[in-house]
Protein backbone atom coordinates (compact mmCIF):
# COMPACT_ATOMS: atom_id res chain seq x y z
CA UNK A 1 126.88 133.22 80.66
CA UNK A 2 130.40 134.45 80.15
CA UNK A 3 131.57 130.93 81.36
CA UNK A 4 129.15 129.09 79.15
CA UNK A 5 130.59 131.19 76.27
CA UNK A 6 134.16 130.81 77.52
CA UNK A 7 133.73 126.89 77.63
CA UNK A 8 131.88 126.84 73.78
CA UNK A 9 134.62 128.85 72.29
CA UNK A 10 137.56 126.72 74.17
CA UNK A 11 136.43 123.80 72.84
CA UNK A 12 135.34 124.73 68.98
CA UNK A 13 138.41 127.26 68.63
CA UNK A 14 140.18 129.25 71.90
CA UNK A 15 142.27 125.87 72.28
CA UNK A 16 144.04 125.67 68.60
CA UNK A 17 143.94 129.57 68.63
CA UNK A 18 146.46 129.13 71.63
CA UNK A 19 148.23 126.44 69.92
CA UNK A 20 148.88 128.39 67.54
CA UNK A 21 150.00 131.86 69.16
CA UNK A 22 151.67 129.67 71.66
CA UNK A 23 154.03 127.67 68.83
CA UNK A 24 154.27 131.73 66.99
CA UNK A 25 155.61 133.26 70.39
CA UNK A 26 157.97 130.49 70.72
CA UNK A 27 158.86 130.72 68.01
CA UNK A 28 159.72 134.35 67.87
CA UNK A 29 161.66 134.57 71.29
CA UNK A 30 164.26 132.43 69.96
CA UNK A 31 165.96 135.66 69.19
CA UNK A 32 166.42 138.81 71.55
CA UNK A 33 165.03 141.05 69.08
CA UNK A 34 161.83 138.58 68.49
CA UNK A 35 161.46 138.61 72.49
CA UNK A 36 158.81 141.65 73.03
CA UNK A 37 157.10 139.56 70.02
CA UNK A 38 156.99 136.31 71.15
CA UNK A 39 155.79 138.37 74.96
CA UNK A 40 152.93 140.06 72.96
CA UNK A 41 152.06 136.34 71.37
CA UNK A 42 151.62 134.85 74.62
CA UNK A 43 149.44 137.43 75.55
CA UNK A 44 147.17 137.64 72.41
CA UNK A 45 147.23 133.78 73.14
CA UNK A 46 146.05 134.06 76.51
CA UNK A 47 143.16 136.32 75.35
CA UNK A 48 142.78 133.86 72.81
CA UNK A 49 142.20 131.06 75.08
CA UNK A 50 139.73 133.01 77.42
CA UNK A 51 137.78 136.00 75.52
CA UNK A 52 134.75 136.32 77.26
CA UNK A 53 134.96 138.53 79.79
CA UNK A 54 137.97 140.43 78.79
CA UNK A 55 139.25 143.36 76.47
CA UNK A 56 141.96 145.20 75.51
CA UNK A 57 143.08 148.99 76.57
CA UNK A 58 146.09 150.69 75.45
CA UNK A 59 148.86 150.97 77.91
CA UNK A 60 149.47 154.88 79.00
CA UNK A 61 153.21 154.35 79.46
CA UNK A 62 153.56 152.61 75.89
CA UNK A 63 155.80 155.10 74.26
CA UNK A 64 157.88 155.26 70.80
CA UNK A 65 159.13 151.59 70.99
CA UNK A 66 155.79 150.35 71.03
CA UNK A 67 154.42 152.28 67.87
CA UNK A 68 157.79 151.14 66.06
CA UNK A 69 157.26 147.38 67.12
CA UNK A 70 153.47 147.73 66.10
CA UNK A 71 154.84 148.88 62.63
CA UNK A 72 157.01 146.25 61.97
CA UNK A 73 154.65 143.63 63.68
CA UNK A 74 151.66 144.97 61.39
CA UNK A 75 153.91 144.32 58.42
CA UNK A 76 154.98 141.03 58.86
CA UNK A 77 152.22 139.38 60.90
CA UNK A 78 149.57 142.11 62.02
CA UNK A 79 147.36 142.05 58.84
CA UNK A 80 147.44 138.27 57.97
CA UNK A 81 146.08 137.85 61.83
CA UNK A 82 144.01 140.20 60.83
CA UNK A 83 141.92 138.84 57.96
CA UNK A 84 142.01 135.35 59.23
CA UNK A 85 139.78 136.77 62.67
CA UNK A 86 137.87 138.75 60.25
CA UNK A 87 136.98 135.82 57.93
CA UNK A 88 136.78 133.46 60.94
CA UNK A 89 134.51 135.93 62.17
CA UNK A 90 132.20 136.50 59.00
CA UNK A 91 131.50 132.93 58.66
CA UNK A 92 130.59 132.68 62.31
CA UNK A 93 128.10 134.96 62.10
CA UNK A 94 126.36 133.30 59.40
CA UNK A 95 124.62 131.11 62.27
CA UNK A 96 122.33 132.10 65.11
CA UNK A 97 124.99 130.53 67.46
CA UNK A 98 127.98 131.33 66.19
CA UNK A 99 127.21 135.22 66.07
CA UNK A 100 128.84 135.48 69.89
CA UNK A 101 131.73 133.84 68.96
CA UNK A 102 132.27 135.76 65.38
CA UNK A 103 132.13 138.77 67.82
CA UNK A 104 134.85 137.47 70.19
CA UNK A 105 136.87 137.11 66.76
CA UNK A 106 136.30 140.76 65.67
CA UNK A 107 137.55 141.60 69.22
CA UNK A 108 140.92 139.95 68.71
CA UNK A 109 141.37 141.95 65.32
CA UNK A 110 142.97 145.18 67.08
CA UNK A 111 145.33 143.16 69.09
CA UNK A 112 146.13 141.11 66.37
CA UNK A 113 147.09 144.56 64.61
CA UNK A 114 148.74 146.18 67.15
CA UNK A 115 149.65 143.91 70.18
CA UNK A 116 152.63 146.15 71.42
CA UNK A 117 151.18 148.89 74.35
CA UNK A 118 148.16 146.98 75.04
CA UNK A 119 147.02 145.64 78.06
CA UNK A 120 144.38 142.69 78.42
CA UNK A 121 142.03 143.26 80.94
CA UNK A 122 138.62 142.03 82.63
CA UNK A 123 135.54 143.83 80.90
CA UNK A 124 134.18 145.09 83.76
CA UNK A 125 137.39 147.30 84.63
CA UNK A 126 138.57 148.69 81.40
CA UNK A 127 139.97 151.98 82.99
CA UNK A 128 142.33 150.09 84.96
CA UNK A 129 145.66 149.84 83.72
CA UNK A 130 148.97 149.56 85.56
């Protein structure tokens, strides 16, 4: 089911989602100090892409520069991310069939906030982190 899922979304969204974080991360590693950005882009891309069947821990060894990337990145980018997923999301679940995939949406919202100390990883091992 997860593939079925994984396919739908691809198509209909997970592609230009990718586009998009792909062209952002690019974007942002132009510069050394945009680098752990344009990292965490690719990897919220990534998720992006493929949702079903994944989720998101926090890393254990994420330590001060982390929060103070989050910070910034939740200034500039974090909440606009945020409210598009969200309103993505809403209208997604005003159909039958679209209620899985305004879920997946919700479930990129906290990496969207905070991508720095987070780990992406399959669903059924979210305990294991590196």
């Amino acid at each position: 089911m997860k593939t079925i899922l994984n396919v739908i979304w691809l198509v209909l969204s997970g592609f230009w989602l990718f586009l998009a974080y792909l062209a952002a991360g690019l974007l942002l590693c132009i510069t050394i100090i945009g680098i752990p950005f344009g990292i965490a882009a690719f990897r919220i891309g990534v998720y992006a892409l493929w949702p079903f069947g994944y989720t998101t821990v926090e890393r254990r060894d994420a330590g001060a520069p982390s929060f103070l990337g989050n910070v910034l990145w939740l200034v500039l980018a974090g909440w606009w991310l945020a409210i598009g997923h969200i309103v993505t999301g809403l209208v997604l679940c005003l159909t039958i069939i679209g209620i899985p995939f305004g879920i997946a949406n919700f479930k990129l919202i906290p990496v969207s906030l905070f991508p720095l100390g987070r780990e992406i990883v399959p669903s059924d091992q979210p305990f294991a982190t590196r």
